[in-house]
Protein backbone atom coordinates (compact mmCIF):
# COMPACT_ATOMS: atom_id res chain seq x y z
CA UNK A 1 27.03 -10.15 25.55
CA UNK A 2 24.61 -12.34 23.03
CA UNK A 3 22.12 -12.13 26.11
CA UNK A 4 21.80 -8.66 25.96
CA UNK A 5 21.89 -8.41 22.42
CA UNK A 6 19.27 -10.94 22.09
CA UNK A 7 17.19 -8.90 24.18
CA UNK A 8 17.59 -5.55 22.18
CA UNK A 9 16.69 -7.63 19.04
CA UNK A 10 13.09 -8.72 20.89
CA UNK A 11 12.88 -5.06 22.00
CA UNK A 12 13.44 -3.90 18.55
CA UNK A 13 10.79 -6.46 17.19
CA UNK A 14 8.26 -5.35 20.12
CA UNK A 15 8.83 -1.53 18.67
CA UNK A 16 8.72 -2.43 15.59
CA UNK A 17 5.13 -4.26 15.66
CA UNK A 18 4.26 -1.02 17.91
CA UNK A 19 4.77 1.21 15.10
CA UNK A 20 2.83 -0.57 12.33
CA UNK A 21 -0.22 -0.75 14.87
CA UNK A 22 0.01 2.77 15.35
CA UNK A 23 -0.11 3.10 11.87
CA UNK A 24 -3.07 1.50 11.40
CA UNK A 25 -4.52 4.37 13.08
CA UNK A 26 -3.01 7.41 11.99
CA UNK A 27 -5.05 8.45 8.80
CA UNK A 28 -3.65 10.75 5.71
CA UNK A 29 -5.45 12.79 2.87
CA UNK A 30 -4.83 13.22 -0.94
CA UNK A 31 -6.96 15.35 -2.89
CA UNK A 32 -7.14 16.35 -6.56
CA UNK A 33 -9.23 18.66 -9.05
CA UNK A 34 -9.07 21.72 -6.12
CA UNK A 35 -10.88 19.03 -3.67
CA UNK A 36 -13.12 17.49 -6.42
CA UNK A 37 -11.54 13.96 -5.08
CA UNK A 38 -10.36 13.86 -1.91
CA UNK A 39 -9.37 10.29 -0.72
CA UNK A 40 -8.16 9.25 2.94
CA UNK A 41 -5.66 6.25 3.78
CA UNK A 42 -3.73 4.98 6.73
CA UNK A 43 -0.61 4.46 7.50
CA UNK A 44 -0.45 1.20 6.78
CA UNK A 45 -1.47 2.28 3.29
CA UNK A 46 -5.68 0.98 3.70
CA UNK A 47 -7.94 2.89 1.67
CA UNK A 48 -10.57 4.67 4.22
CA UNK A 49 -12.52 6.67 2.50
CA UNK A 50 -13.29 8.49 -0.51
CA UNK A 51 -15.24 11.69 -1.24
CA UNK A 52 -16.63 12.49 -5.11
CA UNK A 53 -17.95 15.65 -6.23
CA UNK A 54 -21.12 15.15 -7.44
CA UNK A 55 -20.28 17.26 -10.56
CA UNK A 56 -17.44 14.44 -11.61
CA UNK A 57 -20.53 11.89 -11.80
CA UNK A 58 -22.18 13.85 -14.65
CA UNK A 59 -22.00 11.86 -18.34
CA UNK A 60 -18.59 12.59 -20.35
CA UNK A 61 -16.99 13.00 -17.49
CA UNK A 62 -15.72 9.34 -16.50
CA UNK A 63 -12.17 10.28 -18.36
CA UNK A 64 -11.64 13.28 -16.00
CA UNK A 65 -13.05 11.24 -12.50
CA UNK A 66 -10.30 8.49 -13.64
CA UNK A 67 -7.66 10.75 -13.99
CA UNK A 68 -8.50 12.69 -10.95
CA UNK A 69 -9.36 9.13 -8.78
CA UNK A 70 -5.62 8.23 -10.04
CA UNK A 71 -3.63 11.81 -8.85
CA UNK A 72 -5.87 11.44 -5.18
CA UNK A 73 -5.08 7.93 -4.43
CA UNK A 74 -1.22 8.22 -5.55
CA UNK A 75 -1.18 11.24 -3.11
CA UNK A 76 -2.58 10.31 -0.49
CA UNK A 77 -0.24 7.00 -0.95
CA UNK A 78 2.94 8.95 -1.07
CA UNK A 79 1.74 10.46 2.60
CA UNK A 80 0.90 7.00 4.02
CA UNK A 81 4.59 6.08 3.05
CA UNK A 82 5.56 9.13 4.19
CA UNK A 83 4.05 8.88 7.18
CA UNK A 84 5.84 4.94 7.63
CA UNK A 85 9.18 6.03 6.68
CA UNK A 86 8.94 8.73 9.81
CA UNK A 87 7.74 6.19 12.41
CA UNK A 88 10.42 3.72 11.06
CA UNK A 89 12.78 6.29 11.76
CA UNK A 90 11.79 6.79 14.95
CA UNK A 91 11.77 3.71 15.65
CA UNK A 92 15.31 2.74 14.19
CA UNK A 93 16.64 5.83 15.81
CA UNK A 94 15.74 4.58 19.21
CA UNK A 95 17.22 1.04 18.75
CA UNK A 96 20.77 2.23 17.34
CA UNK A 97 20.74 4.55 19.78
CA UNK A 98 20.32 2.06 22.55
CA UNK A 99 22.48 -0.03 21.51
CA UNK A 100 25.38 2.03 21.67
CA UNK A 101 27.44 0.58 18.72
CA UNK A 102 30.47 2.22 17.88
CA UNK A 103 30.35 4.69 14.34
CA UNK A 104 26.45 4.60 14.11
């Protein structure tokens, strides 16, 4: 009985270490200002990119760029997490279901 729940616990830390490598790779947007700031992360939450209109770089402007650079990132941070918390259901979904443990 421990065997074979020993080796769903390696199987669930083998899918688990799956899933945050795929993450590295799957890549989500947040944009502000109607596109004026458009920033890319992945799903492990890196920072990719990040696109400026040239119009924000203009003088009196660095208040509005801030506040705009702020809304972008926090988006595009909400869908990296959002994009983790699906793939950690996934992958939670497949181990309880293998395991077949009564009431779960």
């Amino acid at each position: 009985m421990f065997g074979d729940l020993f080796g769903k616990l390696q199987e669930a830390q083998q899918k688990m270490s799956d899933s945050k490598e795929r993450l590295k790779h799957v890549t989500v947007e947040g944009e502000a200002g109607n596109g004026a700031v458009k920033v890319i992360v992945t799903g492990s939450r890196e920072v990719q990119s990040l696109e400026l209109d040239p119009s924000l770089l203009q003088a009196g402007r660095k208040e509005e760029l801030e506040d705009l650079l702020i809304t972008a990132l926090n988006r595009a941070l909400k869908n990296a997490e959002n994009a983790w918390e699906a793939e950690m259901k996934n992958v939670a979904g497949g181990m309880l279901g293998g395991m077949g443990l009564p009431g779960m």
